[in-house]
N, C-alpha and C. Protein backbone atom coordinates (compact mmCIF):
# COMPACT_ATOMS: atom_id res chain seq x y z
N UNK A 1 -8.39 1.06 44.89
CA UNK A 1 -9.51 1.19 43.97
C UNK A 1 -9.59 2.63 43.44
N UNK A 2 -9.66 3.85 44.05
CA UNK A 2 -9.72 4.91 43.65
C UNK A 2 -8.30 5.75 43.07
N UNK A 3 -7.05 4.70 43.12
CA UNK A 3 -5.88 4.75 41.98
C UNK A 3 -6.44 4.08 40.77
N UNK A 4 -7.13 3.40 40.51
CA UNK A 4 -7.53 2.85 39.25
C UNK A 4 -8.65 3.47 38.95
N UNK A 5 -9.24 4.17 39.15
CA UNK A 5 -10.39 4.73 38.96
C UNK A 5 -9.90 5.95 38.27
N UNK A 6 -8.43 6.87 38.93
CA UNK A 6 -8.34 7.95 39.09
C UNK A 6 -7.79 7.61 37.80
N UNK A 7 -6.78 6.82 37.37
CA UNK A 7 -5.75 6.37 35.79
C UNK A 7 -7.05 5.94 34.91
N UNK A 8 -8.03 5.49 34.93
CA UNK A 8 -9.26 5.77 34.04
C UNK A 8 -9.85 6.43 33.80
N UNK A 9 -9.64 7.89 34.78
CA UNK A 9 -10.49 9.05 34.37
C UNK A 9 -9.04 9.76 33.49
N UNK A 10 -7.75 9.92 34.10
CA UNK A 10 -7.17 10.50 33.11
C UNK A 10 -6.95 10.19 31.79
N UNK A 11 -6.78 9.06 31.70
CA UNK A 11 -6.71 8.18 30.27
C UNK A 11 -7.85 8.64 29.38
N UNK A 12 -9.08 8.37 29.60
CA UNK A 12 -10.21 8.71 29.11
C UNK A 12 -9.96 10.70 28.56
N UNK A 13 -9.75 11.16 29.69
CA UNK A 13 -9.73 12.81 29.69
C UNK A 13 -8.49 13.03 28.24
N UNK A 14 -7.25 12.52 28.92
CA UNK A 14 -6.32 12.28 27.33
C UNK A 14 -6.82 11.88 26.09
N UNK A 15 -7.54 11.03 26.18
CA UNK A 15 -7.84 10.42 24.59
C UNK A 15 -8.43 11.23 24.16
N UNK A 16 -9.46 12.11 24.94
CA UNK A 16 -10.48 13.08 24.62
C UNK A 16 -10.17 14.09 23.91
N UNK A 17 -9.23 14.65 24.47
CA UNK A 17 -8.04 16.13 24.21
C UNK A 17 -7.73 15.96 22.89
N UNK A 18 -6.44 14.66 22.85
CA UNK A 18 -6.18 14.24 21.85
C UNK A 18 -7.03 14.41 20.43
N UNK A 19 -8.26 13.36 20.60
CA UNK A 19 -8.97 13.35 19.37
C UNK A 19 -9.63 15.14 19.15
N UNK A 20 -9.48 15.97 20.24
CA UNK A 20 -10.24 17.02 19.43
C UNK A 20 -9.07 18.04 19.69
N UNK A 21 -8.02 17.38 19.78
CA UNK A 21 -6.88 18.70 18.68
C UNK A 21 -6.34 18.42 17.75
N UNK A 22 -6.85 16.77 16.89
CA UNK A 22 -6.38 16.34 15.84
C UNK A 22 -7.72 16.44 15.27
N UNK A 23 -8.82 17.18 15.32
CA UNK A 23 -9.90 17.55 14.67
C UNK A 23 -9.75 18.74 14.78
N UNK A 24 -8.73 19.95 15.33
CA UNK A 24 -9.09 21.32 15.27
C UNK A 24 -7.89 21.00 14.16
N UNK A 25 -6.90 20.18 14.27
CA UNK A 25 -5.89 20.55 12.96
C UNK A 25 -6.55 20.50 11.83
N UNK A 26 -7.43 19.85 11.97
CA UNK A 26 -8.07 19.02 10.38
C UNK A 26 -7.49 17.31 9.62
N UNK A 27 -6.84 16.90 10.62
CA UNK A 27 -6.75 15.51 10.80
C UNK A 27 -8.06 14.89 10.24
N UNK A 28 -7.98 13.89 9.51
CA UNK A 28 -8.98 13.49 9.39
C UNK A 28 -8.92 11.27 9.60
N UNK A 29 -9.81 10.96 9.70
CA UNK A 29 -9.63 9.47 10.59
C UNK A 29 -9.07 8.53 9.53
N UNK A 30 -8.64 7.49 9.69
CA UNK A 30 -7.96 6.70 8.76
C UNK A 30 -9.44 5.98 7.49
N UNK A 31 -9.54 6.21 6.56
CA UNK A 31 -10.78 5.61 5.98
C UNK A 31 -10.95 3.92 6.04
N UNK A 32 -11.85 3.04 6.14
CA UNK A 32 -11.86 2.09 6.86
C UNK A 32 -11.94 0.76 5.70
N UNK A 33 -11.44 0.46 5.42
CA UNK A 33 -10.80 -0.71 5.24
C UNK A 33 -11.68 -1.61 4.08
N UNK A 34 -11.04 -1.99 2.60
CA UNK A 34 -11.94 -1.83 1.26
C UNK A 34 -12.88 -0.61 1.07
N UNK A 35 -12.34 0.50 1.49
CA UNK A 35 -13.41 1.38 1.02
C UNK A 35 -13.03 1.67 -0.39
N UNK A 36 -11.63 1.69 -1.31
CA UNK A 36 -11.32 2.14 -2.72
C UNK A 36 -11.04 0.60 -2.94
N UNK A 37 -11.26 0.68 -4.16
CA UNK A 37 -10.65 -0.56 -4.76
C UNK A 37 -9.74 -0.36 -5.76
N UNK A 38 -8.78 -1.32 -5.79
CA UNK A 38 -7.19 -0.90 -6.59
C UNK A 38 -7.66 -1.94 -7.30
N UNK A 39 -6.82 -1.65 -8.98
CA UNK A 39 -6.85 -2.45 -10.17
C UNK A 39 -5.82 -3.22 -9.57
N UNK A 40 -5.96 -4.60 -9.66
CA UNK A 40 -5.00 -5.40 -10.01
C UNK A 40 -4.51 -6.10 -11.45
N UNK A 41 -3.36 -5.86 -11.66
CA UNK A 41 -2.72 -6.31 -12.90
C UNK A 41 -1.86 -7.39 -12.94
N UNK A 42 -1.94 -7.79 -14.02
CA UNK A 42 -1.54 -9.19 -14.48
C UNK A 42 0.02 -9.33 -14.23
N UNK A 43 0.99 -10.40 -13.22
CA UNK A 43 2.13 -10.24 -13.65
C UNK A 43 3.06 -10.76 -14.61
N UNK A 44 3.97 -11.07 -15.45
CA UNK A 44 4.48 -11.91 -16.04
C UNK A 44 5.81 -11.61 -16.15
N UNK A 45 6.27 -13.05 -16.57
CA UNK A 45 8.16 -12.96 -16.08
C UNK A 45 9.09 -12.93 -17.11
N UNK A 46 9.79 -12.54 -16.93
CA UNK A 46 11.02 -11.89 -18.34
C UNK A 46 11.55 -13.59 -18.75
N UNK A 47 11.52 -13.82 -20.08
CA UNK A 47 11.97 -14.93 -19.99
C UNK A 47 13.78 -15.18 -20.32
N UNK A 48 14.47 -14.03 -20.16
CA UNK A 48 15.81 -13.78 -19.98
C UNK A 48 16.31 -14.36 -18.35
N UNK A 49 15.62 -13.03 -17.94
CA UNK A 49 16.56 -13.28 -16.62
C UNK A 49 15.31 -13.83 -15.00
N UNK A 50 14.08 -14.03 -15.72
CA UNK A 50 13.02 -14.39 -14.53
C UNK A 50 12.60 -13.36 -13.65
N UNK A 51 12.97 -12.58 -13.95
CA UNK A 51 12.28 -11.37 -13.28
C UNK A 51 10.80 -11.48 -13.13
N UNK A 52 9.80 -10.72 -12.44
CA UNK A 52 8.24 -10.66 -12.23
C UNK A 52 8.52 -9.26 -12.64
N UNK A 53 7.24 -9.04 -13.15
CA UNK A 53 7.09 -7.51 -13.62
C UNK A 53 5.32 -6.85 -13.82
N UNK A 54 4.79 -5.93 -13.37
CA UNK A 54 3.97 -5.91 -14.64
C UNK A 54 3.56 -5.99 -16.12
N UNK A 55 2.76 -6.69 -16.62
CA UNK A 55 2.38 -6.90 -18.18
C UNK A 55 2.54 -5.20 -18.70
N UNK A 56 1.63 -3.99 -17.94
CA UNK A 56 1.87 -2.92 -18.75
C UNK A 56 3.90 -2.19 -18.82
N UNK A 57 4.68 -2.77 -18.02
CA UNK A 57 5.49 -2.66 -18.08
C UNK A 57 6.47 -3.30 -18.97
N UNK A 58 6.20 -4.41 -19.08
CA UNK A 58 6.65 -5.71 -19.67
C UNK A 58 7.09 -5.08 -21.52
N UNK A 59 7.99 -5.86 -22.63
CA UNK A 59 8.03 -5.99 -23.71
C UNK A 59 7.68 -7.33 -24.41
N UNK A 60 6.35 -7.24 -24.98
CA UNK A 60 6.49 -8.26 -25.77
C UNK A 60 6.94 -8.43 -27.18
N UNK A 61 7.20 -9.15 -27.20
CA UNK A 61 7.82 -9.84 -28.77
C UNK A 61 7.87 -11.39 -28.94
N UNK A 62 7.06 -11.28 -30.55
CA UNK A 62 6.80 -12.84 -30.59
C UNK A 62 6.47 -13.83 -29.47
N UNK A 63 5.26 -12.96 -28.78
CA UNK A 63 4.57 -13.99 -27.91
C UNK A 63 5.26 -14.06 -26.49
N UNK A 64 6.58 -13.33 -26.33
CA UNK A 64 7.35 -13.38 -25.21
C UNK A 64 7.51 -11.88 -24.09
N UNK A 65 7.47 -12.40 -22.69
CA UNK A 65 7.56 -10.91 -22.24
C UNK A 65 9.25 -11.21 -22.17
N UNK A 66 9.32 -9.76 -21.69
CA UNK A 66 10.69 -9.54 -21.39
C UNK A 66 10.80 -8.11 -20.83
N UNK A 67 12.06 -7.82 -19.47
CA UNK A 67 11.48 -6.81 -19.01
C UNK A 67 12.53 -5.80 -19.42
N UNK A 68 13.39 -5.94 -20.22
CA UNK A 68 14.17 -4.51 -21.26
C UNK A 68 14.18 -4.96 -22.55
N UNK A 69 14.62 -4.14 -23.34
CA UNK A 69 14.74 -3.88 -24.59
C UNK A 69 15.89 -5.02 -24.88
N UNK A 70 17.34 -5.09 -23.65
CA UNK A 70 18.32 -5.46 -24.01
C UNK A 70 18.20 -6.92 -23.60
N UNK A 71 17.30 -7.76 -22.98
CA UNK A 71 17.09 -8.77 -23.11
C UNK A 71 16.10 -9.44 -24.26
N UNK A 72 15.45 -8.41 -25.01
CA UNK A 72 14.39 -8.76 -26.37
C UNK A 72 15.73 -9.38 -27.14
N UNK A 73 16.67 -8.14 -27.24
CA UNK A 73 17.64 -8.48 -28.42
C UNK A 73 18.73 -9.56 -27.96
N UNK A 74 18.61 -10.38 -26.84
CA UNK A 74 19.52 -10.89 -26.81
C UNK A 74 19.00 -12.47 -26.78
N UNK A 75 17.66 -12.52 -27.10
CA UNK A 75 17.47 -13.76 -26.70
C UNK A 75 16.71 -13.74 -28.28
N UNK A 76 17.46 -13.07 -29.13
CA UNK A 76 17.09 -13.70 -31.20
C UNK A 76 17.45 -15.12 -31.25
């Protein structure tokens, strides 16, 4: 009993240390989870070769994405 007692006081004493020499570095804690919110954007697929892409990445022409220049011109 007082081996398990004794590995719970060091454990505890470690974690302790730990968190306050990653607060003297200036560590700071992981921010918690949906705190920013990211744009999500639309995807759409090259109709050459099926690729997924982003739309702001994407080329359209005549109503079509496509994700280079050299598949616009190849699919006249």
């Amino acid at each position: 009993m007082n081996k398990i007692l004794v590995v719970i006081l060091v454990t505890v004493v470690v974690v302790y240390l730990m968190r306050r020499m990653a607060q003297s570095r200036g560590d700071k804690p992981l921010p918690p989870p949906g705190g920013k919110k990211t744009k999500v954007e639309d995807m759409v697929r090259c109709r050459v070769c099926g690729v997924n892409l982003p739309r702001s990445e994407a080329i359209l022409a005549r109503g079509r994405f496509y994700c280079c220049d050299e598949h616009r011109k190849s699919d006249l």
